[in-house]
PDB file of N, CA and C in Angstrom:
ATOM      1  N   UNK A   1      -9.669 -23.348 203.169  1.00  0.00           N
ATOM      2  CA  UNK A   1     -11.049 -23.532 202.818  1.00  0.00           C
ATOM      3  C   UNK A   1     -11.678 -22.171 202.557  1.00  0.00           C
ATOM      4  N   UNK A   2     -12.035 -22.010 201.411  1.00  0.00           N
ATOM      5  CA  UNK A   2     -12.816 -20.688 200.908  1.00  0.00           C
ATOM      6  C   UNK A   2     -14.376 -20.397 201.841  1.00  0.00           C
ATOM      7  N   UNK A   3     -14.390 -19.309 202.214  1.00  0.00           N
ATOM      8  CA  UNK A   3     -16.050 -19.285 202.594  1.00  0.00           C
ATOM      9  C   UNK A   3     -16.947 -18.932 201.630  1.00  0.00           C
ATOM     10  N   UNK A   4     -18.045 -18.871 201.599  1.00  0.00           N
ATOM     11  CA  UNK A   4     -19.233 -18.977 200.767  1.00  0.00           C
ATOM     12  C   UNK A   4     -19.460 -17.139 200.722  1.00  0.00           C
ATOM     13  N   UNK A   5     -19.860 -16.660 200.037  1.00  0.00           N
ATOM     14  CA  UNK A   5     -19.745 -14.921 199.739  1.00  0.00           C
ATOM     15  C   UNK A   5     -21.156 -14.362 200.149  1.00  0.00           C
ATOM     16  N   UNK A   6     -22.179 -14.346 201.195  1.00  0.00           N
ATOM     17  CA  UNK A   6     -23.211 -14.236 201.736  1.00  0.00           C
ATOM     18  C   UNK A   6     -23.720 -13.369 200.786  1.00  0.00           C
ATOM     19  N   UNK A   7     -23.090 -11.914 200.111  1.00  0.00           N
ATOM     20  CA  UNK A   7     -23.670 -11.345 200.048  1.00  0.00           C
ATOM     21  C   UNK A   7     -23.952 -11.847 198.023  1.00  0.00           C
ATOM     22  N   UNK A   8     -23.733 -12.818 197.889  1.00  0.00           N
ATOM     23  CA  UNK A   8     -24.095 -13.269 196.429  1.00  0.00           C
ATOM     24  C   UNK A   8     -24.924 -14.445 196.831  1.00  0.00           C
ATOM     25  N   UNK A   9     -26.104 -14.042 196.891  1.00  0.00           N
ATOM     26  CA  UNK A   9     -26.783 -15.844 197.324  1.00  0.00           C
ATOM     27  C   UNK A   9     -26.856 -16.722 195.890  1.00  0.00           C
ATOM     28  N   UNK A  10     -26.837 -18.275 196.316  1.00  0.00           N
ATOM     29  CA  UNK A  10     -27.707 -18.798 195.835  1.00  0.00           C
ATOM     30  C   UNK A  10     -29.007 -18.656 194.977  1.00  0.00           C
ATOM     31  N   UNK A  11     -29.301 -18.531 194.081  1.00  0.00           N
ATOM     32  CA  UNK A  11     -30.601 -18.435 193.245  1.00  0.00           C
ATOM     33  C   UNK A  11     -31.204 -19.831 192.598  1.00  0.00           C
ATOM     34  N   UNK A  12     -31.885 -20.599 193.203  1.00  0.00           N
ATOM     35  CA  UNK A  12     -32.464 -21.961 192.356  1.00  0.00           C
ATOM     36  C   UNK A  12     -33.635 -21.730 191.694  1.00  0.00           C
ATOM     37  N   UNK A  13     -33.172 -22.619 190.484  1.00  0.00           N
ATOM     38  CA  UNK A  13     -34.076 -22.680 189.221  1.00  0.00           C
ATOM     39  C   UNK A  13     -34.527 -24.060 189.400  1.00  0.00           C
ATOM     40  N   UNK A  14     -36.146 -24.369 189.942  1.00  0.00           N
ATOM     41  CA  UNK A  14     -36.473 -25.863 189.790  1.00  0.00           C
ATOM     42  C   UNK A  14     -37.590 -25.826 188.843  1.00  0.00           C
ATOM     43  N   UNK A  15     -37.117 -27.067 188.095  1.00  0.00           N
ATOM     44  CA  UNK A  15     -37.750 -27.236 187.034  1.00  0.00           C
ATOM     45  C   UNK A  15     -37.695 -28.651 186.506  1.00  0.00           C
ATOM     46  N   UNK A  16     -38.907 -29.440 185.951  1.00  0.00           N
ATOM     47  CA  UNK A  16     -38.793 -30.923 185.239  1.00  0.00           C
ATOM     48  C   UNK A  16     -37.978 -30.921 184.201  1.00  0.00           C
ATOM     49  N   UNK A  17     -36.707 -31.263 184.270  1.00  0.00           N
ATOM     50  CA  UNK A  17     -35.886 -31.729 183.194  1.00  0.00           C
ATOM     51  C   UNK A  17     -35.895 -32.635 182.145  1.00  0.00           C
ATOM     52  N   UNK A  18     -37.372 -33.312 182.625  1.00  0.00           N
ATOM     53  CA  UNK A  18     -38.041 -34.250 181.331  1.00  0.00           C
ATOM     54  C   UNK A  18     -38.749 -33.344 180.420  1.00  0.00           C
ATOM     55  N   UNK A  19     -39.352 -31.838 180.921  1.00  0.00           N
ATOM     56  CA  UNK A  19     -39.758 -31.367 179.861  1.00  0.00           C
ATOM     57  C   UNK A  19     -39.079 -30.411 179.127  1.00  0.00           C
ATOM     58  N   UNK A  20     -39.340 -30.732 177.655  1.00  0.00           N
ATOM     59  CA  UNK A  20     -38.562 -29.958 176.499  1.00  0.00           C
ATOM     60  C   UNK A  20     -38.295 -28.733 176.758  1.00  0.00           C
ATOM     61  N   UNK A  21     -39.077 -28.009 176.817  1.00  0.00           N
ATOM     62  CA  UNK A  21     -39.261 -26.493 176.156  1.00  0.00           C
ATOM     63  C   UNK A  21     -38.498 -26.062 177.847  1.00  0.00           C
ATOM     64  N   UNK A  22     -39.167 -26.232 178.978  1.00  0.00           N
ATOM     65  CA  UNK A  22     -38.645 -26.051 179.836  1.00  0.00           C
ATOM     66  C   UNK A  22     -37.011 -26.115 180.061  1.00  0.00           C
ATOM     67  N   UNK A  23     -36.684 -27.531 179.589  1.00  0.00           N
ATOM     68  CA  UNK A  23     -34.942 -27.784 179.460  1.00  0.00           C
ATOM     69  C   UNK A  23     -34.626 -26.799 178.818  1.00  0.00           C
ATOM     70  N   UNK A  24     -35.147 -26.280 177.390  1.00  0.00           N
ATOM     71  CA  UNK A  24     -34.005 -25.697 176.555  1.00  0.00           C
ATOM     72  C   UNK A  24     -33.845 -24.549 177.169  1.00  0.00           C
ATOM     73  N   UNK A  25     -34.926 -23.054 177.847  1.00  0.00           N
ATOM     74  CA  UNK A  25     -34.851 -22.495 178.224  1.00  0.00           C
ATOM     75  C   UNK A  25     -34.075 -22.494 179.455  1.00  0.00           C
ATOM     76  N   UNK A  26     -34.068 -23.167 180.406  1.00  0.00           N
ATOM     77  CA  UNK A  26     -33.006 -22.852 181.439  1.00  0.00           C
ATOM     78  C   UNK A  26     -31.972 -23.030 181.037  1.00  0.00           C
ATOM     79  N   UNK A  27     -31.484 -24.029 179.966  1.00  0.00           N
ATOM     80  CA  UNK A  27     -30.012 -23.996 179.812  1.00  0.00           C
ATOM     81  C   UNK A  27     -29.730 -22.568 179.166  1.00  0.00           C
ATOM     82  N   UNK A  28     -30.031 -21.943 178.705  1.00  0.00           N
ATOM     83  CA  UNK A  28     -29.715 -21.195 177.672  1.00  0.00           C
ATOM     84  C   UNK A  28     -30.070 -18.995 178.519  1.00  0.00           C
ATOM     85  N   UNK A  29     -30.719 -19.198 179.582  1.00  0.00           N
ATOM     86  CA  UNK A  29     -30.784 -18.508 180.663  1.00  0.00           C
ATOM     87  C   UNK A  29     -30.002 -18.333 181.782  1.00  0.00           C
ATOM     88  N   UNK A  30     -29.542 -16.618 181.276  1.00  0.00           N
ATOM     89  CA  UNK A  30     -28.317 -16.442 182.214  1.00  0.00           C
ATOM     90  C   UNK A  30     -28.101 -15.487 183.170  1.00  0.00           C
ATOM     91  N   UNK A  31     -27.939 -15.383 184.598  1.00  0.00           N
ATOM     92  CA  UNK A  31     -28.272 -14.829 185.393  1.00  0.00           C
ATOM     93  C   UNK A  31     -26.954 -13.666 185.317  1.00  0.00           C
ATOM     94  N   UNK A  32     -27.581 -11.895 186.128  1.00  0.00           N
ATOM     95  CA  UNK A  32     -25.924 -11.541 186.233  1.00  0.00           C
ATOM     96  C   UNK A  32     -25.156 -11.605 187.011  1.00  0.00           C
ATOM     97  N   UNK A  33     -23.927 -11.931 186.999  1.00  0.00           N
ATOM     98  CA  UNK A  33     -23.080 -12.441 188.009  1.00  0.00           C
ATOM     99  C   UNK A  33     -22.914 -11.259 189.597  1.00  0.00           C
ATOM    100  N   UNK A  34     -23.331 -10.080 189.164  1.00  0.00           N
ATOM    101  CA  UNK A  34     -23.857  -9.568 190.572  1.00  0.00           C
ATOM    102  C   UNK A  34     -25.149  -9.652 191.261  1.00  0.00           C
ATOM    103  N   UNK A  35     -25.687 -10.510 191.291  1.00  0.00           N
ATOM    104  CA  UNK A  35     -27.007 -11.374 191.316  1.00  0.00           C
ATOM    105  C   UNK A  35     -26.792 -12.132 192.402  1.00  0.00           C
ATOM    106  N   UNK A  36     -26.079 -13.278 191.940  1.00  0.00           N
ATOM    107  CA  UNK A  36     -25.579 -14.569 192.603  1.00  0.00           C
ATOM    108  C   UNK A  36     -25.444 -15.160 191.867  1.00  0.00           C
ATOM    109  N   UNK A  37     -25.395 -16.560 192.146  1.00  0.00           N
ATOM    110  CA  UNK A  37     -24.754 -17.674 191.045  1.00  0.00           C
ATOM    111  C   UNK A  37     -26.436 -18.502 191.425  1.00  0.00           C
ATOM    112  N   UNK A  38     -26.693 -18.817 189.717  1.00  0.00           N
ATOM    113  CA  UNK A  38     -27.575 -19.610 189.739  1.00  0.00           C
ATOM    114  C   UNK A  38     -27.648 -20.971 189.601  1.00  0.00           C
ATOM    115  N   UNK A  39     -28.526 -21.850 190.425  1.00  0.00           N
ATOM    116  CA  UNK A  39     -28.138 -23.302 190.190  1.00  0.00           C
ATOM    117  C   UNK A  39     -29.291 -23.690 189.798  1.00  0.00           C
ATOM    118  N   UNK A  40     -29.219 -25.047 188.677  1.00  0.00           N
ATOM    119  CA  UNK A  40     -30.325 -25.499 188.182  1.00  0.00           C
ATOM    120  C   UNK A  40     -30.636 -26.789 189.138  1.00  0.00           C
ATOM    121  N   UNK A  41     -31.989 -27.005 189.707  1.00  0.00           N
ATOM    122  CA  UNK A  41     -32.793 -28.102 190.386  1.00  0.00           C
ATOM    123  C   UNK A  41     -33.232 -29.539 189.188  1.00  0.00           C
ATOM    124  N   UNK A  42     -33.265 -30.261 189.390  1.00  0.00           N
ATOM    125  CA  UNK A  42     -34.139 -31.167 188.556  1.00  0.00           C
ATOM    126  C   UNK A  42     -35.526 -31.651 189.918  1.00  0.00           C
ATOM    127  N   UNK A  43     -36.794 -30.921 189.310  1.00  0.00           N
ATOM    128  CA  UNK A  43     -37.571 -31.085 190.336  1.00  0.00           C
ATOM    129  C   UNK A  43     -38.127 -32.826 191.020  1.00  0.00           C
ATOM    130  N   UNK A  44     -37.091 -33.673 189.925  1.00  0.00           N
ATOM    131  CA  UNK A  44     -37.808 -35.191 189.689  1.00  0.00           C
ATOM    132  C   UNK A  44     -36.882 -35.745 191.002  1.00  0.00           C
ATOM    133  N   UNK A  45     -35.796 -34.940 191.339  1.00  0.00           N
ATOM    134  CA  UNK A  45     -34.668 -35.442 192.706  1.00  0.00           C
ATOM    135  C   UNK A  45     -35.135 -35.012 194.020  1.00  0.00           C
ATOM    136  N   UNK A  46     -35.452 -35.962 194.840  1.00  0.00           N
ATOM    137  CA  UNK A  46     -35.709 -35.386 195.798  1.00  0.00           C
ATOM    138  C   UNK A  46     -34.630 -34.260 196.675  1.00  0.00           C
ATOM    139  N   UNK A  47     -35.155 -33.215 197.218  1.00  0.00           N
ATOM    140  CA  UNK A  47     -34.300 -32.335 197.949  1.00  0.00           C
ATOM    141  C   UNK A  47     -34.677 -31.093 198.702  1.00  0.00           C
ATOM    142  N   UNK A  48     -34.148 -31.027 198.945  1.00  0.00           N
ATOM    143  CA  UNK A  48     -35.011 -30.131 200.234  1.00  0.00           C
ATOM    144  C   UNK A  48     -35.987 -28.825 199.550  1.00  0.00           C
ATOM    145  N   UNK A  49     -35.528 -28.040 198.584  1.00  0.00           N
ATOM    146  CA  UNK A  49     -36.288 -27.078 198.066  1.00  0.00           C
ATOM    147  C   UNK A  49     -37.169 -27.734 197.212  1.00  0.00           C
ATOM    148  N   UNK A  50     -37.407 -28.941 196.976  1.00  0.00           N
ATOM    149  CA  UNK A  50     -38.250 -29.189 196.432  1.00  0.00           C
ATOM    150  C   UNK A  50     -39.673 -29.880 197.676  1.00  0.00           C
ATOM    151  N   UNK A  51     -39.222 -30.218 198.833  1.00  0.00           N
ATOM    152  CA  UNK A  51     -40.071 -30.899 199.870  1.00  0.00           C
ATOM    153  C   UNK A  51     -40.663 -28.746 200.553  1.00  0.00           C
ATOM    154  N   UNK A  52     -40.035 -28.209 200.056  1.00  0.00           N
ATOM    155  CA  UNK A  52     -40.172 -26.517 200.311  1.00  0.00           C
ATOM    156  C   UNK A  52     -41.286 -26.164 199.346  1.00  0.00           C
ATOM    157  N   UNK A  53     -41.625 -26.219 198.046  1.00  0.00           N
ATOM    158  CA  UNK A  53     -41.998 -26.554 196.993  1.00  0.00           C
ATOM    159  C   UNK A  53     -43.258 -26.998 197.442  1.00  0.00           C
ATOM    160  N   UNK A  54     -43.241 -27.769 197.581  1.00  0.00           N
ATOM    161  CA  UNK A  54     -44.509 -28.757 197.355  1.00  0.00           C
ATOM    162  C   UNK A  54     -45.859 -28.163 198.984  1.00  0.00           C
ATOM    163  N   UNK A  55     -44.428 -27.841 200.035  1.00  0.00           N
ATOM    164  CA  UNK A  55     -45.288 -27.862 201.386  1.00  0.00           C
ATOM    165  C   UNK A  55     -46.394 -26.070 201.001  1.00  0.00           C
ATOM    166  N   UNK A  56     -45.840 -25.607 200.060  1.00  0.00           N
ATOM    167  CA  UNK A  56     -46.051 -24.330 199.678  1.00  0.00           C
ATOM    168  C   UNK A  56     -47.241 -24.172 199.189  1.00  0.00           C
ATOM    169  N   UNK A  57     -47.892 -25.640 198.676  1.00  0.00           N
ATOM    170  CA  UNK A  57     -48.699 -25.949 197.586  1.00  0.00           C
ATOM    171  C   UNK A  57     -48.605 -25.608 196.342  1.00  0.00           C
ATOM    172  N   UNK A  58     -47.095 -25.698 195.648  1.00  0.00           N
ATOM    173  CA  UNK A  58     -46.997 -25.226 194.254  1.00  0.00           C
ATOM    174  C   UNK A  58     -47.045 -26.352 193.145  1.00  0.00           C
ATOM    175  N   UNK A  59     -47.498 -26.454 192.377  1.00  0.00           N
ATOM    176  CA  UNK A  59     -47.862 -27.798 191.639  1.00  0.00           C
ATOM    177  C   UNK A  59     -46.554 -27.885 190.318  1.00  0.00           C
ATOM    178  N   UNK A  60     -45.339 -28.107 190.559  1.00  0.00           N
ATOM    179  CA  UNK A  60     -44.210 -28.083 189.557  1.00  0.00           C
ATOM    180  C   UNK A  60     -44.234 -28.969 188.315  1.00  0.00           C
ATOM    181  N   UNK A  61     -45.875 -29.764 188.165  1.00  0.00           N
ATOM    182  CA  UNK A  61     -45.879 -30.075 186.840  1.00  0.00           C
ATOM    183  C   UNK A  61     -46.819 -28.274 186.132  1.00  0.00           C
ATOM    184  N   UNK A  62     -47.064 -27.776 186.999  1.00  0.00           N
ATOM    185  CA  UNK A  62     -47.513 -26.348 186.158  1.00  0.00           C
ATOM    186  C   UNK A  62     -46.954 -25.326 186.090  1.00  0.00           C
ATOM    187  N   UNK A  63     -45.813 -25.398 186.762  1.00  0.00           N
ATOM    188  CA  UNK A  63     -44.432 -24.197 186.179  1.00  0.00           C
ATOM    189  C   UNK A  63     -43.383 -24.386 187.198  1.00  0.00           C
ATOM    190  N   UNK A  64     -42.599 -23.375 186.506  1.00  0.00           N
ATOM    191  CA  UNK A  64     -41.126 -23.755 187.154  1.00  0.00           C
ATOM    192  C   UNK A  64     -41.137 -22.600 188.439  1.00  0.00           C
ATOM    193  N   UNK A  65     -40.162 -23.250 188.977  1.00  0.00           N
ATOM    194  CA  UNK A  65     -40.236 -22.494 190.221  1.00  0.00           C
ATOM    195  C   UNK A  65     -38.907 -21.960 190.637  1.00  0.00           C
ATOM    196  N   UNK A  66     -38.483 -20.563 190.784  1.00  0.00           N
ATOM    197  CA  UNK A  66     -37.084 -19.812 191.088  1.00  0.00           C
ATOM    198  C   UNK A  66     -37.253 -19.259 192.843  1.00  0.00           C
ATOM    199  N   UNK A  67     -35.973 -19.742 193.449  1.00  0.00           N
ATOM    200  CA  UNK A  67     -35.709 -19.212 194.598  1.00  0.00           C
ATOM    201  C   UNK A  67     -35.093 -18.294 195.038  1.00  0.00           C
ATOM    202  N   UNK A  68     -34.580 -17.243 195.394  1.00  0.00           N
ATOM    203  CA  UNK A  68     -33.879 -16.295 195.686  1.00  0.00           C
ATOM    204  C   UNK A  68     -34.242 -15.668 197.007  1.00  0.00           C
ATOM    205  N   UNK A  69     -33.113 -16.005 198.060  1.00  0.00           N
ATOM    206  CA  UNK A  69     -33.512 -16.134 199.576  1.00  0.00           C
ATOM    207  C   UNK A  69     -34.567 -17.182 199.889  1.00  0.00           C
ATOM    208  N   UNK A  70     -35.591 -15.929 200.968  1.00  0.00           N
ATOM    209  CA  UNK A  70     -36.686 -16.882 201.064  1.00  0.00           C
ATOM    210  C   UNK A  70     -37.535 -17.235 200.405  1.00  0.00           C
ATOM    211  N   UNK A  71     -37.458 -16.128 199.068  1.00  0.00           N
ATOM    212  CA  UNK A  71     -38.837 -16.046 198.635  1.00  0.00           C
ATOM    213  C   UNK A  71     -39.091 -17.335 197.310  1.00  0.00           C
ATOM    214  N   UNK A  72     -40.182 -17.880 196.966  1.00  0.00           N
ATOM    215  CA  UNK A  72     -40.578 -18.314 195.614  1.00  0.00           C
ATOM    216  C   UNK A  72     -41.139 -17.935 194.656  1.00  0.00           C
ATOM    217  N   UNK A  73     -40.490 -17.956 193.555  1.00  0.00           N
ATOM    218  CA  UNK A  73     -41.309 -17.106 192.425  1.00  0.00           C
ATOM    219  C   UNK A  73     -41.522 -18.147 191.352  1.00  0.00           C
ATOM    220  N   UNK A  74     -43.453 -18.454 191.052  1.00  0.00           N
ATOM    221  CA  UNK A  74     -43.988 -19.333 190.450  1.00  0.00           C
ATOM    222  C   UNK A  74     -44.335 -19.129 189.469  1.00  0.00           C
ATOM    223  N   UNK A  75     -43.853 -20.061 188.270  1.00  0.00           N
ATOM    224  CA  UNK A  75     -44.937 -20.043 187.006  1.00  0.00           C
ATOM    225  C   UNK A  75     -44.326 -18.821 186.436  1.00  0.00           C
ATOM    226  N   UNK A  76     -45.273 -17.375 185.945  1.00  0.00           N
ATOM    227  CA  UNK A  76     -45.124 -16.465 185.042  1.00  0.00           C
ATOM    228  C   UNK A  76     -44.278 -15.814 186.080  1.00  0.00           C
ATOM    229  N   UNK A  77     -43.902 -15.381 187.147  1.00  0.00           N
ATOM    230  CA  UNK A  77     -43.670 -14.806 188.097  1.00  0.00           C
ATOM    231  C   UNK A  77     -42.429 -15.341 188.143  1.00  0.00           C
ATOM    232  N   UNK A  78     -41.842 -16.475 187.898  1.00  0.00           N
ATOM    233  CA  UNK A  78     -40.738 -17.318 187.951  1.00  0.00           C
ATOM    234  C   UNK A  78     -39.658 -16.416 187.063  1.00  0.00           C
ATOM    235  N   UNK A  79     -40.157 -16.688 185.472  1.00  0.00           N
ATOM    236  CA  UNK A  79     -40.301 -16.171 184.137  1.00  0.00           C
ATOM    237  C   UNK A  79     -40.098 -14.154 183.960  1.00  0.00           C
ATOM    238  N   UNK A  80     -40.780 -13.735 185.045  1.00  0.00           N
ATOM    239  CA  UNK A  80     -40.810 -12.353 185.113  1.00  0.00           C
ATOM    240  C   UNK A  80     -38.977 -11.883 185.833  1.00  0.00           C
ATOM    241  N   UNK A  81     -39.215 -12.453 186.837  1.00  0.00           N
ATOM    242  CA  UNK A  81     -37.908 -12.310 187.915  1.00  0.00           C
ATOM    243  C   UNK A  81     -36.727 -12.809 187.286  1.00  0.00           C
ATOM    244  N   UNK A  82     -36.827 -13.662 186.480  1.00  0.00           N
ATOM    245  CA  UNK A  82     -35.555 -14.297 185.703  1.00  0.00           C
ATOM    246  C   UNK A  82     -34.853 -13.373 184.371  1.00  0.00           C
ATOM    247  N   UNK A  83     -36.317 -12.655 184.039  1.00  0.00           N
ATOM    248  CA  UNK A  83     -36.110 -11.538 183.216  1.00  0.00           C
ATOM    249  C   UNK A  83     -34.731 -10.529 183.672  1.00  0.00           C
ATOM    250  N   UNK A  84     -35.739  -9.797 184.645  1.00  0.00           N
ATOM    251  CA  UNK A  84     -35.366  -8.865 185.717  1.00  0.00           C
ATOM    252  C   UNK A  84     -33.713  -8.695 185.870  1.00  0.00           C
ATOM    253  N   UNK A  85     -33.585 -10.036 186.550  1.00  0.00           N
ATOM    254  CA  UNK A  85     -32.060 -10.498 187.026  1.00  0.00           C
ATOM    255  C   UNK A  85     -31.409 -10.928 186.077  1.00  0.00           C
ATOM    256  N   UNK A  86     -31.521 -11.444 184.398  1.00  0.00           N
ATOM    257  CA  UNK A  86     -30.881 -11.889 183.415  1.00  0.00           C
ATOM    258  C   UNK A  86     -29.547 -10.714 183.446  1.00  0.00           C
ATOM    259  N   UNK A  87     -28.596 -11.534 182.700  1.00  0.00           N
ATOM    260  CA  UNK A  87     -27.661 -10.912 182.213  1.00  0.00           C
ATOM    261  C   UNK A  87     -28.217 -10.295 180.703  1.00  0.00           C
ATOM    262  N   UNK A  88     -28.156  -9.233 180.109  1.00  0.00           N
ATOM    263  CA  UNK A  88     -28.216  -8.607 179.248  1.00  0.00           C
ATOM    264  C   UNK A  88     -27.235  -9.103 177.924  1.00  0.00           C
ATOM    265  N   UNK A  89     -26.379 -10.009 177.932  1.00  0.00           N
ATOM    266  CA  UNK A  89     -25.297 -10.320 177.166  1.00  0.00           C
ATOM    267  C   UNK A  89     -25.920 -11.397 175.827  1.00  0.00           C
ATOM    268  N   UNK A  90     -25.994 -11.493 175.206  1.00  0.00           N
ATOM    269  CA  UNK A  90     -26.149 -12.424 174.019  1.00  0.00           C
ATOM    270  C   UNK A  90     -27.800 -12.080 173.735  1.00  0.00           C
ATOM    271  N   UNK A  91     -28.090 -12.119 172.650  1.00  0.00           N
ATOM    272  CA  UNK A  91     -29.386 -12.215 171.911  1.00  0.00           C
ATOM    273  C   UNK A  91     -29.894 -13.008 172.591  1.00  0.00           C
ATOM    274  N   UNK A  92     -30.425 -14.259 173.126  1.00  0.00           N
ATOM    275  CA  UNK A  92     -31.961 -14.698 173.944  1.00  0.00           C
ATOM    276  C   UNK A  92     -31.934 -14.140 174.724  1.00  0.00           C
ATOM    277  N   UNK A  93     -30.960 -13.448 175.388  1.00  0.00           N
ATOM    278  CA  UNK A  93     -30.998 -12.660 177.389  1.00  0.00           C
ATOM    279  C   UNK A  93     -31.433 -11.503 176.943  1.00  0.00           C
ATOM    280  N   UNK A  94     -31.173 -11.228 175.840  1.00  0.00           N
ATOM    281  CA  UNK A  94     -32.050  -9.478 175.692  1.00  0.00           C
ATOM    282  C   UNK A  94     -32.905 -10.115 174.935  1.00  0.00           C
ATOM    283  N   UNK A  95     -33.443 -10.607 174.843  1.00  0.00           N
ATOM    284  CA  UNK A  95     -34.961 -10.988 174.190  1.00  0.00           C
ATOM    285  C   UNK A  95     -35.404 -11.372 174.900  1.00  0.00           C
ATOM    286  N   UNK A  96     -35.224 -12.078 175.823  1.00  0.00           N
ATOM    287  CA  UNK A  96     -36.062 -12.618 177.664  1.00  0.00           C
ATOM    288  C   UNK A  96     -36.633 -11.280 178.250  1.00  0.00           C
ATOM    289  N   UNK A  97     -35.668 -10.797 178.663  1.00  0.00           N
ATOM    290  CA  UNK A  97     -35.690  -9.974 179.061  1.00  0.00           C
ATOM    291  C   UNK A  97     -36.718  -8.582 178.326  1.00  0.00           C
ATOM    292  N   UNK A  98     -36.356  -8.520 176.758  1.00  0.00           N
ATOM    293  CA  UNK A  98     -37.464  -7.733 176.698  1.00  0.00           C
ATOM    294  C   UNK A  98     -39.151  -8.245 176.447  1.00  0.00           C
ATOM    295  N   UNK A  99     -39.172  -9.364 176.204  1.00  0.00           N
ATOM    296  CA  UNK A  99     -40.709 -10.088 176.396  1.00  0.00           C
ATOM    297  C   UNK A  99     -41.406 -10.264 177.393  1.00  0.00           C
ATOM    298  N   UNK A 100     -40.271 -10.678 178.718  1.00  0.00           N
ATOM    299  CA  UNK A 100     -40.638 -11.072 179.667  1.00  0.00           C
ATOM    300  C   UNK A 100     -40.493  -9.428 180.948  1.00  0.00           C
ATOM    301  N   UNK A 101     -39.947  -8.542 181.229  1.00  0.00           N
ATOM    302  CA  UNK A 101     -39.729  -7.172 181.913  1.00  0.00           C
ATOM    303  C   UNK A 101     -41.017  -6.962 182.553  1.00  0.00           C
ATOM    304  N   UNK A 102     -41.947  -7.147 181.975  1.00  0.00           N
ATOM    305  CA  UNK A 102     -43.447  -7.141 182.367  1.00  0.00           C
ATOM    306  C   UNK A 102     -44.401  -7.558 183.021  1.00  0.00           C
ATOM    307  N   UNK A 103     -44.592  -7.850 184.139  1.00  0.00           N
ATOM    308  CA  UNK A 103     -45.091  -8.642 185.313  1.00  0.00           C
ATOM    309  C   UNK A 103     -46.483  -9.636 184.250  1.00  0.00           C
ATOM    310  N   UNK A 104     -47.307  -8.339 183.423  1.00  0.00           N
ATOM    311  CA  UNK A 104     -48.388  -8.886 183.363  1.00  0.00           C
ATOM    312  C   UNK A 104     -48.352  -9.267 181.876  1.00  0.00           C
ATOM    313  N   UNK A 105     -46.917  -8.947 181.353  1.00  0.00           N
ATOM    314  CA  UNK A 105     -47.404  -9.881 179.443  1.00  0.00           C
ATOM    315  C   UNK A 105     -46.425 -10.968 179.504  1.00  0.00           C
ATOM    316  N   UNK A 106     -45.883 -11.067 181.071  1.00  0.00           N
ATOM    317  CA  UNK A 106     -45.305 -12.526 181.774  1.00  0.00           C
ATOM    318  C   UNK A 106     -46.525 -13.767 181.921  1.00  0.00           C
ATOM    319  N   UNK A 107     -47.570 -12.793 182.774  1.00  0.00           N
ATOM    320  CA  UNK A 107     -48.468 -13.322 182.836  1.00  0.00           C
ATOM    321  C   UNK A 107     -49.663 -14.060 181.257  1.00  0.00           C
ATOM    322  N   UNK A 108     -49.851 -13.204 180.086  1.00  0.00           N
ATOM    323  CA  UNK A 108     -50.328 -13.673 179.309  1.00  0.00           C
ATOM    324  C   UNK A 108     -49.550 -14.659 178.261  1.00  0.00           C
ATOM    325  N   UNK A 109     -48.649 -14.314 178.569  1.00  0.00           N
ATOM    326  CA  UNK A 109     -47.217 -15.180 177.686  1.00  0.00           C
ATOM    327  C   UNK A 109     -47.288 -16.891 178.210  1.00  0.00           C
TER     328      UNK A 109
END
């Protein structure tokens, strides 16, 4: 039985998988593999980071929400950090990344 690699956490991406624009972007968003491994949420399933979610008061029909450890990163802030941690490899990850690098044209974006 393999153990789990502590020092690569988990990173969750929750997000409504009923909405468009939202779907296409996470599929197509790629984390770097010295990061951790990222997993996608469907926020419509119940589960524990999402009952985490909600007790937080974050409203996930108004943005997506990324986990990494303890922390939550909401909305543009979600969007900023996903930048950050992207893999650099293929044309949308360096275009995320350079639109999004910016805490605050995360924010007007």
């Amino acid at each position: 039985m393999s153990r789990p690699d502590i020092s690569r956490p988990n990173i969750l991406l929750v997000y409504d998988k009923e909405c468009p624009a939202c779907h296409a972007y996470c599929q197509v968003v790629r984390i770097r593999e010295s990061v951790g491994e990222l997993r996608i949420v469907d926020a419509r399933e119940d589960s524990e980071v999402m009952r985490e979610i909600t007790g937080a008061g974050l409203d996930i029909d108004q943005g997506m929400v990324l986990k990494m450890g303890d922390q939550l990163y909401y909305g543009a802030d979600a969007i900023h950090a996903l930048a950050l941690i992207g893999s650099r490899s293929g044309t949308f990850n360096r275009f995320n990344y350079w639109m999004f690098r910016s805490r605050r044209v995360s924010k007007v974006l």
